[in-house]
Protein backbone atom coordinates (compact mmCIF):
# COMPACT_ATOMS: atom_id res chain seq x y z
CA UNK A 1 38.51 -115.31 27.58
CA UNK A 2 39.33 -117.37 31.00
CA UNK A 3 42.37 -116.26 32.09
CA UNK A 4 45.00 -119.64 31.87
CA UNK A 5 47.56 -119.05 34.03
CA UNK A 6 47.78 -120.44 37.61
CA UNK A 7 47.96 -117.42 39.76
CA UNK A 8 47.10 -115.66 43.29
CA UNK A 9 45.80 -112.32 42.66
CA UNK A 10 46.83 -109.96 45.58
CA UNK A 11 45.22 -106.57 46.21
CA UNK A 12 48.50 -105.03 47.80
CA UNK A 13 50.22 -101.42 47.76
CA UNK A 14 54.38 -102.20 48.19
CA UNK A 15 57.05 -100.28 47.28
CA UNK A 16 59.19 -102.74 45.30
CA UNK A 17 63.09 -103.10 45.42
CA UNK A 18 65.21 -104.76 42.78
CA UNK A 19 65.95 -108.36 43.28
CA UNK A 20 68.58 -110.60 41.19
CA UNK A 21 67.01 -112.57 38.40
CA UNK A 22 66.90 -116.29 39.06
CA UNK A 23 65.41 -118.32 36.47
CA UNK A 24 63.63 -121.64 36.82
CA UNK A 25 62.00 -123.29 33.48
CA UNK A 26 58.59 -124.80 34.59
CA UNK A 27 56.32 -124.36 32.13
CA UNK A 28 55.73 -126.14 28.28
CA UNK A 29 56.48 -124.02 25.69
CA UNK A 30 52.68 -124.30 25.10
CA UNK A 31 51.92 -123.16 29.01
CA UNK A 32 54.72 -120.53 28.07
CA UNK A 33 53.03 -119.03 25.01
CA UNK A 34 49.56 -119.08 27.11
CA UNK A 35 50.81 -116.92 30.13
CA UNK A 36 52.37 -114.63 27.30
CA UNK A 37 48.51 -114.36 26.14
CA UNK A 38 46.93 -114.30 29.52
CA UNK A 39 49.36 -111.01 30.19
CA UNK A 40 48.26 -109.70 27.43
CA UNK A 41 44.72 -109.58 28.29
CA UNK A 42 45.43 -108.71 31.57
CA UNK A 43 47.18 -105.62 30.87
CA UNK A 44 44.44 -104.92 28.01
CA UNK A 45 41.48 -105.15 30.50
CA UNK A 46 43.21 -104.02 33.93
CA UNK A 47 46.42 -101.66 33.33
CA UNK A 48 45.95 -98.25 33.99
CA UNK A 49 47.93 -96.75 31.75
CA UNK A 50 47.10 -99.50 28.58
CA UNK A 51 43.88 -99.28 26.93
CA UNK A 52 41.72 -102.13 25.15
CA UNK A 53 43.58 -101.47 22.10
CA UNK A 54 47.04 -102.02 23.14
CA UNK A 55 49.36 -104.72 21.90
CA UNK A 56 51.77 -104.75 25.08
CA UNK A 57 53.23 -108.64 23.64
CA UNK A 58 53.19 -107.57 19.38
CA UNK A 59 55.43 -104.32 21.38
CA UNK A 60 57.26 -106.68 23.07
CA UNK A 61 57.83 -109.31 20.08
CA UNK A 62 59.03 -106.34 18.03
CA UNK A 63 61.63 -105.19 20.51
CA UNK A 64 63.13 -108.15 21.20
CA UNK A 65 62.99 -110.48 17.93
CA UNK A 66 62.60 -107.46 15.46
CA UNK A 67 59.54 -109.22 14.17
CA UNK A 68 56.06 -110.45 14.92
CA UNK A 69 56.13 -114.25 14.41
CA UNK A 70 53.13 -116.24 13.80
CA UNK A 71 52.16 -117.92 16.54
CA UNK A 72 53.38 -121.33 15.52
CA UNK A 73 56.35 -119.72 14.83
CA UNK A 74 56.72 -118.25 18.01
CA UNK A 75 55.96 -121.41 19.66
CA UNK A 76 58.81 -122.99 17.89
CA UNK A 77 61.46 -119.82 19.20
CA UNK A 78 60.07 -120.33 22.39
CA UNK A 79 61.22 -124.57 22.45
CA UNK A 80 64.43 -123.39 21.00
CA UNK A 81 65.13 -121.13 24.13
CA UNK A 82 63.29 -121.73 27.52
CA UNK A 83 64.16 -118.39 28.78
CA UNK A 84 62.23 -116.00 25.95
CA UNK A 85 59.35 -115.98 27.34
CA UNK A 86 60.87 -114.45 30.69
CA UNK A 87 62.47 -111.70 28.94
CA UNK A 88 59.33 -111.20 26.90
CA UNK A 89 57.11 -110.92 30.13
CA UNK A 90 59.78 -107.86 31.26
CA UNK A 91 59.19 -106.48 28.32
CA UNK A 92 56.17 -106.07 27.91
CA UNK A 93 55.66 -104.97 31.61
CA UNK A 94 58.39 -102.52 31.67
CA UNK A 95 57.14 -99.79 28.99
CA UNK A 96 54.61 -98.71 31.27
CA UNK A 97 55.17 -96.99 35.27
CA UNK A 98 57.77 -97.26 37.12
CA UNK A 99 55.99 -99.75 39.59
CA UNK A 100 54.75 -101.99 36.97
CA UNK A 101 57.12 -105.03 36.63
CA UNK A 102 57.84 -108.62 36.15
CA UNK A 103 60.36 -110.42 38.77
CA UNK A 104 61.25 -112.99 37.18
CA UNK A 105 60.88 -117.32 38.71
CA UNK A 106 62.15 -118.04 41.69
CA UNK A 107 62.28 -113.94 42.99
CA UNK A 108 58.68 -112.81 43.58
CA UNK A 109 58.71 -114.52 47.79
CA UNK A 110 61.88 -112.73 48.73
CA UNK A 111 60.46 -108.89 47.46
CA UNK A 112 56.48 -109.04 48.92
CA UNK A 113 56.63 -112.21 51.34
CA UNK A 114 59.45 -111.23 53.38
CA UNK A 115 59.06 -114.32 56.20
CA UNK A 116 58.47 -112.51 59.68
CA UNK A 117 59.03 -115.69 61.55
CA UNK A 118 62.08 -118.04 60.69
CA UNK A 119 65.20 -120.07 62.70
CA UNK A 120 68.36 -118.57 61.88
CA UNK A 121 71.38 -116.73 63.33
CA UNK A 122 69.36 -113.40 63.01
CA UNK A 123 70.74 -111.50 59.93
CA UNK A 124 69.23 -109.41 57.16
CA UNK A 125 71.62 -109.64 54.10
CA UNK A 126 72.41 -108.35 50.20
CA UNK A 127 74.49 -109.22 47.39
CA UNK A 128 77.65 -108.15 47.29
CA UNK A 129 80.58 -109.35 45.35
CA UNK A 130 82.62 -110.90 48.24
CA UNK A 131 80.03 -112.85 49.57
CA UNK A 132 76.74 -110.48 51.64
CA UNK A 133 76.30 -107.72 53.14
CA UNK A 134 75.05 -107.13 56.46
CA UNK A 135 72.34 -104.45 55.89
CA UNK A 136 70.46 -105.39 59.19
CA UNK A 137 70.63 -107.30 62.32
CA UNK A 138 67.88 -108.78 64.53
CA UNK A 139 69.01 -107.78 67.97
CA UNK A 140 67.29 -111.39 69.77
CA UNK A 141 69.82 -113.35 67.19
CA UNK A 142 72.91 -115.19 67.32
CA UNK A 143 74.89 -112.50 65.37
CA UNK A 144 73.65 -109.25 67.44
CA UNK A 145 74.77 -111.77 70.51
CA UNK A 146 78.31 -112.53 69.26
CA UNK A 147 78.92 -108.81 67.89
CA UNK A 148 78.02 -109.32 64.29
CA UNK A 149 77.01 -105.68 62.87
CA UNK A 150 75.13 -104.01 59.94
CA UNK A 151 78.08 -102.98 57.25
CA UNK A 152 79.88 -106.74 58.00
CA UNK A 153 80.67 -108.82 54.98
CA UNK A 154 80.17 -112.45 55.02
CA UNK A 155 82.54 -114.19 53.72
CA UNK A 156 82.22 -118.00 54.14
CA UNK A 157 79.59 -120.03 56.07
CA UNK A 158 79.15 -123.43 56.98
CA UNK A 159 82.66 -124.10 55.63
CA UNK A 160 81.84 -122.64 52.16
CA UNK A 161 82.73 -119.11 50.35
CA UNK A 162 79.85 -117.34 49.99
CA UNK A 163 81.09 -114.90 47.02
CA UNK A 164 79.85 -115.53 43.66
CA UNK A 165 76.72 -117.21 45.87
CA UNK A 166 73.06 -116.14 45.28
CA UNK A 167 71.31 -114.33 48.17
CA UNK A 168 68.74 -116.88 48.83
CA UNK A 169 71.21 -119.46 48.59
CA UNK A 170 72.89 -117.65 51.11
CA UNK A 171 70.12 -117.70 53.42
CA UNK A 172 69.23 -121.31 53.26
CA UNK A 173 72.83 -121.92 54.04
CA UNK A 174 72.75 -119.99 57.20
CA UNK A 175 69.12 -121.12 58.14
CA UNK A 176 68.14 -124.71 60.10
CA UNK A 177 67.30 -126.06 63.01
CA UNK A 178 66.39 -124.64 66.15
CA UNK A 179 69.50 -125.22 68.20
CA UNK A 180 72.14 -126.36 65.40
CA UNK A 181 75.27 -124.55 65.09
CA UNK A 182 77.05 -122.92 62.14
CA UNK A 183 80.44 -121.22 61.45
CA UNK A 184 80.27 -118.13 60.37
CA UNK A 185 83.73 -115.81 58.94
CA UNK A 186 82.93 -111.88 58.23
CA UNK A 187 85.09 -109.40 56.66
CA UNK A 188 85.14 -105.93 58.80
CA UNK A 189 87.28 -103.35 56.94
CA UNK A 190 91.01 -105.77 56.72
CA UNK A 191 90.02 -107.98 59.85
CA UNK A 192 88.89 -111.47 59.27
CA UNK A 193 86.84 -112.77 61.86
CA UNK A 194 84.92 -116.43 62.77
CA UNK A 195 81.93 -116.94 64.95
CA UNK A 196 79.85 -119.76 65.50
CA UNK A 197 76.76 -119.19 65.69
CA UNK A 198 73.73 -121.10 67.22
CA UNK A 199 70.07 -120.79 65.32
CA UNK A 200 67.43 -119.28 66.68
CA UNK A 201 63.81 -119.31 66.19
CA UNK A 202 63.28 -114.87 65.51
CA UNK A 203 60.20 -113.02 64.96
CA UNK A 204 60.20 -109.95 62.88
CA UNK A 205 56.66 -108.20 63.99
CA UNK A 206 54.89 -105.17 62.34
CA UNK A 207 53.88 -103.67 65.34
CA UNK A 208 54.54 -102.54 68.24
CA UNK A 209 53.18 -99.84 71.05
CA UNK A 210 53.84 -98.20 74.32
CA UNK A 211 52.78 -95.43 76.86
CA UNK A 212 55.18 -92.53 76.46
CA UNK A 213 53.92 -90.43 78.95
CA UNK A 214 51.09 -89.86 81.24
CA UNK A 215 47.51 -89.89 78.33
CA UNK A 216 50.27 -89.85 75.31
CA UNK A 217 50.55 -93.66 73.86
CA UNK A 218 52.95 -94.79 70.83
CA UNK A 219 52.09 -97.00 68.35
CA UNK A 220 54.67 -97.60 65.28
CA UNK A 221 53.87 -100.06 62.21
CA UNK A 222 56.81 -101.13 59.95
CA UNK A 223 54.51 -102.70 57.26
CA UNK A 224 51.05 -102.51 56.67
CA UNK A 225 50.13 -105.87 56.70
CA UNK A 226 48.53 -108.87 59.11
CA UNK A 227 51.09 -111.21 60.78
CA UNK A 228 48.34 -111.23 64.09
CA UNK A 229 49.30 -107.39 64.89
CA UNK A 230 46.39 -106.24 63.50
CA UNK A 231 44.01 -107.65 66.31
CA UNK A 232 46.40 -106.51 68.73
CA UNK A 233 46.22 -103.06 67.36
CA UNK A 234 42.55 -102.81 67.63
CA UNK A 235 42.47 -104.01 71.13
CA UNK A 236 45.19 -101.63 72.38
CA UNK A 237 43.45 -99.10 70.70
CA UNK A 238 40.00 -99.62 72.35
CA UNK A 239 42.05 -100.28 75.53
CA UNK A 240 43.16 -96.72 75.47
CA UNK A 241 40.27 -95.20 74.82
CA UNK A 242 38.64 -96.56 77.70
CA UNK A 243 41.71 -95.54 80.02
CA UNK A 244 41.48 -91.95 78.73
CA UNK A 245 44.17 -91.34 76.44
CA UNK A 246 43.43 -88.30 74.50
CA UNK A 247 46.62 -88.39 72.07
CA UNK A 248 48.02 -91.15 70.03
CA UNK A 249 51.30 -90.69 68.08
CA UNK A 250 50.91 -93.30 64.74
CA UNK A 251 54.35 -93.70 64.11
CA UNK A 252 54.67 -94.39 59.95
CA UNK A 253 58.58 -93.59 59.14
CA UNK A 254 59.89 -95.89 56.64
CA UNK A 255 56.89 -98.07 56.22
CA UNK A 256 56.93 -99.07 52.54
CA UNK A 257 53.66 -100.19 52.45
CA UNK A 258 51.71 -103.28 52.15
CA UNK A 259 48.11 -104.21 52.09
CA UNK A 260 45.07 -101.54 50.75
CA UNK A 261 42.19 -102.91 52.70
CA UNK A 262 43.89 -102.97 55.74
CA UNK A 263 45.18 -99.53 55.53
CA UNK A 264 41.27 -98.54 54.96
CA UNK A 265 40.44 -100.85 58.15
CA UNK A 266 43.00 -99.04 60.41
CA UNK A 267 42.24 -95.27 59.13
CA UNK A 268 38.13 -95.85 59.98
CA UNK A 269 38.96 -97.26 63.10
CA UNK A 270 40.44 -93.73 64.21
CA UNK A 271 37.00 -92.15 62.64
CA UNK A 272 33.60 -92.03 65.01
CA UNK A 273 31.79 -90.03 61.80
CA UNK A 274 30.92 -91.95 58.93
CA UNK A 275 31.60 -90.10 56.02
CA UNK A 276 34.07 -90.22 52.69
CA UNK A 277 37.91 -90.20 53.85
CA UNK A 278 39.64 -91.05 50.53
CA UNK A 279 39.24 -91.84 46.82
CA UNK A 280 40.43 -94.17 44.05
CA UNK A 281 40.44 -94.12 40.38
CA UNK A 282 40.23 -97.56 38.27
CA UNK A 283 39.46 -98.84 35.11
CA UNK A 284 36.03 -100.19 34.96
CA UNK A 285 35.51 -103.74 34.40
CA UNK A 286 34.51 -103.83 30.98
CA UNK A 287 37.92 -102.70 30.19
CA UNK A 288 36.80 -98.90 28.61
CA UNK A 289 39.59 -96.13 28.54
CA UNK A 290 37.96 -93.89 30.87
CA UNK A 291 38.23 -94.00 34.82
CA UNK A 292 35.98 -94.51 37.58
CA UNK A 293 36.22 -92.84 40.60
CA UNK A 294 35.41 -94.40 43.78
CA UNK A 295 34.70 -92.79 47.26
CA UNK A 296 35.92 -94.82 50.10
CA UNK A 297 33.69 -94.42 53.07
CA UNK A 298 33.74 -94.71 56.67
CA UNK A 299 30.98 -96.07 58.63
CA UNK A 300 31.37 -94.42 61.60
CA UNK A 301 32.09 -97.48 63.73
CA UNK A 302 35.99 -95.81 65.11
CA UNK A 303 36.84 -94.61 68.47
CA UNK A 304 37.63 -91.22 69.09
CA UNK A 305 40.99 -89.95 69.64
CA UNK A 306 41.24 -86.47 70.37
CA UNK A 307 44.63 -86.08 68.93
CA UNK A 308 46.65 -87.95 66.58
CA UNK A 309 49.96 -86.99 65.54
CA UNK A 310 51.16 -89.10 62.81
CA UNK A 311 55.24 -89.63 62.40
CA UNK A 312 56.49 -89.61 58.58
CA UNK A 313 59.68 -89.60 56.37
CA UNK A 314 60.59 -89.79 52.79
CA UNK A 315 60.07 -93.41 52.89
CA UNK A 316 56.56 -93.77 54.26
CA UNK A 317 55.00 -95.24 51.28
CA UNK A 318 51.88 -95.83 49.66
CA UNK A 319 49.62 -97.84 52.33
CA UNK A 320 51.49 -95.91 54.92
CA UNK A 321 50.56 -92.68 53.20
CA UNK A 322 47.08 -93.36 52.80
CA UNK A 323 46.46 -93.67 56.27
CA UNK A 324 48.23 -90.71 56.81
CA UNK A 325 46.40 -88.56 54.44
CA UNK A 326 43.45 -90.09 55.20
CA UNK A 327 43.84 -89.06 59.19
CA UNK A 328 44.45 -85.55 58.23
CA UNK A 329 41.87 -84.83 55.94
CA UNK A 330 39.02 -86.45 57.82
CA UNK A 331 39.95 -86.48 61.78
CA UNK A 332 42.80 -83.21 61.85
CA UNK A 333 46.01 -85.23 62.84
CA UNK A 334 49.04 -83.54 62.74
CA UNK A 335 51.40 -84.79 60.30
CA UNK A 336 55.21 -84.50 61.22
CA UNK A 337 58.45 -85.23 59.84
CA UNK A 338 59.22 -84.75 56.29
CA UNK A 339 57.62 -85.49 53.09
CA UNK A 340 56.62 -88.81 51.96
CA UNK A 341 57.79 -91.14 49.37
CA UNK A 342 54.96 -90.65 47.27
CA UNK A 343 53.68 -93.77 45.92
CA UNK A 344 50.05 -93.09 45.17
CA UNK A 345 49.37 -96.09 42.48
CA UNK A 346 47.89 -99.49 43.46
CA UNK A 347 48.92 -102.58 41.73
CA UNK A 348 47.53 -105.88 41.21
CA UNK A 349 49.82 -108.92 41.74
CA UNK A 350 49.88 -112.41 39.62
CA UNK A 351 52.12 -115.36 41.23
CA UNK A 352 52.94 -118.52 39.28
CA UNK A 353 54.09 -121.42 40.29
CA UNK A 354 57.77 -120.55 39.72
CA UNK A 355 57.70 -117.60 42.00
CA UNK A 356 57.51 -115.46 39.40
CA UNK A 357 55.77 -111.94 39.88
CA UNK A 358 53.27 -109.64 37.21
CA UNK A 359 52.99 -106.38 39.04
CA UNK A 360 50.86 -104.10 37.13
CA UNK A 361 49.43 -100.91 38.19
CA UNK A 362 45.92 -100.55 38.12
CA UNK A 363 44.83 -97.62 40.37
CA UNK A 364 45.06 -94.22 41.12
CA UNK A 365 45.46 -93.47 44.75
CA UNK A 366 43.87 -89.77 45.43
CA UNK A 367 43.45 -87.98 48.59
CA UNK A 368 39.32 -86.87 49.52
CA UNK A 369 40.70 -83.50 48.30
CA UNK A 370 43.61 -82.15 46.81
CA UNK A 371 46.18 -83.09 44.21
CA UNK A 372 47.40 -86.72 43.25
CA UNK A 373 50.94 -86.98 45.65
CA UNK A 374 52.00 -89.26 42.89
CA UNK A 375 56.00 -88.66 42.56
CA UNK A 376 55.77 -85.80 44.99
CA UNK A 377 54.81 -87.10 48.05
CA UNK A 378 52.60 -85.46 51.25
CA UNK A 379 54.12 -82.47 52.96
CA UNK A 380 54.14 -82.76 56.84
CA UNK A 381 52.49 -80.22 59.07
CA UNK A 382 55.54 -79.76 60.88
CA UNK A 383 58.42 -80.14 59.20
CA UNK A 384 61.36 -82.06 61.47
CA UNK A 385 64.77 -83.41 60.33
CA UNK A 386 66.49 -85.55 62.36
CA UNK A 387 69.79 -84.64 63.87
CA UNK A 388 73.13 -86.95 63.31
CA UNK A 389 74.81 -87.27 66.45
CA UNK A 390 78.70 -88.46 65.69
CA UNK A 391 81.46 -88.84 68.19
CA UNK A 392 84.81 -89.80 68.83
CA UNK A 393 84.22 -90.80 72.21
CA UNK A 394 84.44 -95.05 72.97
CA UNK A 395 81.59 -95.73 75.02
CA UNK A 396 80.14 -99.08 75.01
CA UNK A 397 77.55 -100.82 78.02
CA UNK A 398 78.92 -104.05 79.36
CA UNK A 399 75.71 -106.66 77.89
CA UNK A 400 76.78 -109.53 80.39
CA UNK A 401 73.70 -109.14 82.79
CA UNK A 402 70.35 -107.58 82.50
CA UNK A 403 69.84 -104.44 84.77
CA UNK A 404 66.88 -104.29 86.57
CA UNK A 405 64.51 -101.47 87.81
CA UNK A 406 65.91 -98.90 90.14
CA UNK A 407 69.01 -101.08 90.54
CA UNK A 408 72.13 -99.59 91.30
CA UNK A 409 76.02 -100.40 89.72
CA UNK A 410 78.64 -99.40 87.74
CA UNK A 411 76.20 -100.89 85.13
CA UNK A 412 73.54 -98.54 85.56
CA UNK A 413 75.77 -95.66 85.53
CA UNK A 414 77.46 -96.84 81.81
CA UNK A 415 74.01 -97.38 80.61
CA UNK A 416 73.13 -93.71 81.58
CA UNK A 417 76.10 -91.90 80.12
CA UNK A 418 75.50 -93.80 77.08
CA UNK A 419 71.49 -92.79 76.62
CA UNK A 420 72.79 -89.26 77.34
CA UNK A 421 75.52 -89.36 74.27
CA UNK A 422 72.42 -90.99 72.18
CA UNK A 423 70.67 -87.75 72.99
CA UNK A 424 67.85 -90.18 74.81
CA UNK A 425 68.61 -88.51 78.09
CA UNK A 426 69.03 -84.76 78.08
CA UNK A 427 71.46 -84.79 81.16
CA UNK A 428 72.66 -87.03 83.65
CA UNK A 429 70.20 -88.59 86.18
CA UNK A 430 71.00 -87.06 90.02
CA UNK A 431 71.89 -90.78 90.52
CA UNK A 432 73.57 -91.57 87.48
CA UNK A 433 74.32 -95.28 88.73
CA UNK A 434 70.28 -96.21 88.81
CA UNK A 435 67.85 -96.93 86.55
CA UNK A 436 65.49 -94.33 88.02
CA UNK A 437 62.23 -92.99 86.13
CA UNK A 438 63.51 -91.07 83.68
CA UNK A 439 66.23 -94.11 82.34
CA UNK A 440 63.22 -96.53 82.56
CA UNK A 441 61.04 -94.49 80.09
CA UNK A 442 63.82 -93.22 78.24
CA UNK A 443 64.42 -97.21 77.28
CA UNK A 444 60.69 -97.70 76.66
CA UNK A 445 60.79 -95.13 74.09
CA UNK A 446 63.82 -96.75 72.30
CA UNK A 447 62.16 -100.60 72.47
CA UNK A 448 59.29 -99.05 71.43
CA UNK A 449 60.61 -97.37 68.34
CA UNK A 450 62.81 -99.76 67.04
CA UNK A 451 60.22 -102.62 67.78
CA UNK A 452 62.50 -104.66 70.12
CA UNK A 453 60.90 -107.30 72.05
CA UNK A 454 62.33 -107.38 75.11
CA UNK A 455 60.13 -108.32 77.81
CA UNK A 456 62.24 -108.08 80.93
CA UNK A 457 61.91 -104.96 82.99
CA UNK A 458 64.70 -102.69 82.82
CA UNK A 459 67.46 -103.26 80.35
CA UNK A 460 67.68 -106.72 79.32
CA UNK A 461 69.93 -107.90 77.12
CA UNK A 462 69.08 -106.76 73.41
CA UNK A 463 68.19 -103.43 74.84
CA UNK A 464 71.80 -103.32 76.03
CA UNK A 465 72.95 -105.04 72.62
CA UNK A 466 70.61 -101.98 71.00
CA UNK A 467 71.79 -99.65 72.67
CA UNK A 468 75.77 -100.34 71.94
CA UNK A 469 74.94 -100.64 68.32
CA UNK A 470 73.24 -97.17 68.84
CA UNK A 471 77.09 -95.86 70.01
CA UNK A 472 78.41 -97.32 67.12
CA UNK A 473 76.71 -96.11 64.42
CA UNK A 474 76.70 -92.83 66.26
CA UNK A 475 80.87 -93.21 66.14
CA UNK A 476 80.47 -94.11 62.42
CA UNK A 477 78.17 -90.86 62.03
CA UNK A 478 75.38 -93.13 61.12
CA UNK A 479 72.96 -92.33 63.95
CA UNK A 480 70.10 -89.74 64.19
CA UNK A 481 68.93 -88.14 67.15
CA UNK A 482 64.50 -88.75 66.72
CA UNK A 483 64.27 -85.08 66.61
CA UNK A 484 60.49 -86.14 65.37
CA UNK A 485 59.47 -88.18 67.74
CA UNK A 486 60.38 -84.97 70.45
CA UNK A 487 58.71 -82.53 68.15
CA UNK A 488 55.33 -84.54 68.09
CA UNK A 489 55.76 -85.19 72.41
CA UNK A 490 56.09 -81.65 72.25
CA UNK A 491 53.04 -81.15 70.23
CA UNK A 492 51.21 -83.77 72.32
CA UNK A 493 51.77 -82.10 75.58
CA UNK A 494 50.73 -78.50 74.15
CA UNK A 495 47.67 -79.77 72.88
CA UNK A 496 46.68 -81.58 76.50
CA UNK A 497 47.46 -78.58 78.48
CA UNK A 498 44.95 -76.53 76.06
CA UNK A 499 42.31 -78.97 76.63
């Protein structure tokens, strides 16, 4: 049976988050009762955990209408209320795995397409009841720029209240032109206050990468998927290579994810030996019960690295997680950090027209040897917890003017006492009023690691915004000292001086 439904099948690995259900009716009743079908069949043929036998919408007809209608029948409920079929398509997704789901129209974009370049005043945001929450801010935008923190609660915008608003709504009502202003009022604890704010276009990359120290270079991905970073990877990597860097830290903490092919791609490229690195189990396509195995193999094409120490958390995720497995079993890196999320399922993803999501799981995701890390997650190496730093001291950088290399001021020496409350510096500098050597890399390691793209030398201005949003989470009790990051330098520089 051809499969009716209008959809884009994606091959991805995400870990999902919930999303608020907004409907939007596009479909006939008879379109309505053929997706129902389609699903069906789907599930039937594909699902790893259904079987040709199942009934996943006569399951779903009994829990929700106590019956199983005739089809005409059916047809006729679903006329007399445009929104069944929605709440049938949960249902019959949610009595399998926990990753297997249906967002419902108008949702699917904002979970898996999260848009990595847009114009707006530079905020990440969430429902809350007053309006949204802050829950991130992009340190190039308007609101990093006018003071506008993560834990702020907006309020009104563009002359509106925002509570009772959707989220996306939200956004579109903050988002616009390059250029064009808009008025802004955030709640922070009792304090009301009003910014306006000019829109900016921001990127949002995947990756970045920097030389740490002398043959030790840092590469971090926040999401395992292709906005252009991919290329760039492959070119830095060859790069250093040929300038005779023999250790790599891969830098995977709190990467949920994202594509399966690509986190193949960027494990062989680490592998000179051909060879199997990692296995799957699926159903086969002729829909039987049993699975097949599959051995994914390398073709020994990579570049060799003599060590890789790979950074991980508890939520480094499924693509993120095979590459790390994958790394240790078949070239020795060093995994450190703590223990992964442990997402080893693959799902398939369906998108209508109404940006509505099926997300149904449809593969096992197995290490070349070893247990499934399903629900348990991959043990570091080297186990590392990061340290929270909290203090009652006020110290804040003035962010007025960039400081440049080697400069010296009252500036410099601000900036310095700050990196050495953030734990970045160990002590003082002999000139604490420059930005000698050890300041310089001690700010490439923190643009580096939290992916900030500023270009100027020195400290320019989001590093200085970064770095005072640093202090005050750290005040809050909210920052960790990257007691990881030192632990795999540490580990670099031992296994150099052995060589």
């Amino acid at each position: 049976m051809k499969h009716r439904i209008l959809a884009l099948c994606l091959a991805v690995v995400l870990f999902s988050c919930a999303v608020p259900a907004v409907f939007a009716v596009e479909f006939t009743p008879e379109q309505q009762l053929y997706l129902l079908q389609d699903v069906q069949e789907i599930i039937r043929e594909e699902g790893l955990e259904s079987t040709p036998e199942d009934d996943p919408l006569e399951q779903a007809l009994k829990a929700v209408l106590k019956v199983v209608p005739t089809e005409e029948v059916l047809l006729e409920k679903l006329t007399a209320d445009p929104l069944l079929y929605e709440v049938l398509l949960d249902e019959m997704l949610s009595g399998y795995d926990a990753y297997t789901q249906y967002l419902p129209s108008g949702t699917y974009s904002a979970v898996y397409d999260p848009e990595t370049n847009y114009v707006g005043i530079g905020v990440t945001i969430q429902a809350h009841a007053k309006g949204a929450l802050v829950v991130e801010v992009n340190l190039t935008g308007a609101a990093a720029k006018a003071g506008i923190r993560p834990g702020d609660i907006l309020i009104f915008g563009a002359g509106q209240s925002l509570a009772g608003m959707d989220v996306s709504a939200i956004s579109q009502l903050l988002r616009g032109e390059a250029g064009t202003t808009v008025d802004v009022t955030i709640l922070r604890g009792k304090e009301k206050l009003t910014f306006a704010l000019t829109r900016t276009a921001l990127v949002q990359r995947n990756y970045s990468a920097t030389p740490l120290e002398e043959d030790i270079f840092y590469m971090k991905w926040s999401r395992i998927q292709d906005d252009g970073s991919y290329l760039v990877f492959r070119m830095q990597l060859a790069q250093l290579v040929r300038e005779g860097y023999d250790c790599v830290i891969l830098d995977l903490r709190d990467n949920p994810g994202g594509s399966l092919d690509l986190a193949f791609t960027m494990a062989t490229d680490f592998m000179e030996d051909s060879g199997a690195f990692f296995r799957t189990q699926a159903r086969d396509p002729r829909g039987k019960t049993e699975l097949e195995q599959k051995y994914i193999i390398a073709e020994g094409d990579g570049l060799d690295v003599p060590h890789i120490f790979v950074l991980v958390n508890g939520e480094s995720a499924s693509a993120s997680e095979i590459i790390a497995v994958s790394l240790r079993d078949k070239e020795g890196a060093t995994l450190v950090g703590e223990t992964t999320y442990g997402k080893g399922r693959a799902q398939q993803h369906y998108v209508l027209d109404t940006d509505a999501g099926i997300v149904l799981t449809t593969m096992k995701l197995l290490p070349l040897e070893g247990e499934d890390y399903d629900g348990v997650g991959v043990t570091p190496d080297l186990e590392v917890k990061n340290k929270v730093l909290k203090t009652r001291e006020k110290i804040s950088v003035p962010t007025d003017v960039a400081l440049a290399p080697y400069s010296c001021s009252d500036n410099g020496e601000a900036l310095n006492r700050a990196l050495v409350a953030l734990g970045l510096l160990e002590t003082l500098p002999e000139k604490p009023y420059q930005l000698g050597d050890d300041t310089l890399a001690a700010l490439d390691r923190l643009q580096a690691v939290y992916q900030l793209p500023d270009t100027a030398p020195g400290a320019g201005i989001p590093t200085l915004l970064l770095v005072n949003q640093l202090l005050e989470a750290q005040q809050a009790g909210q920052y960790e000292q990257d007691l990881q990051l030192e632990a795999a330098i540490q580990l670099a520089r031992e296994a150099l001086k052995s060589e």
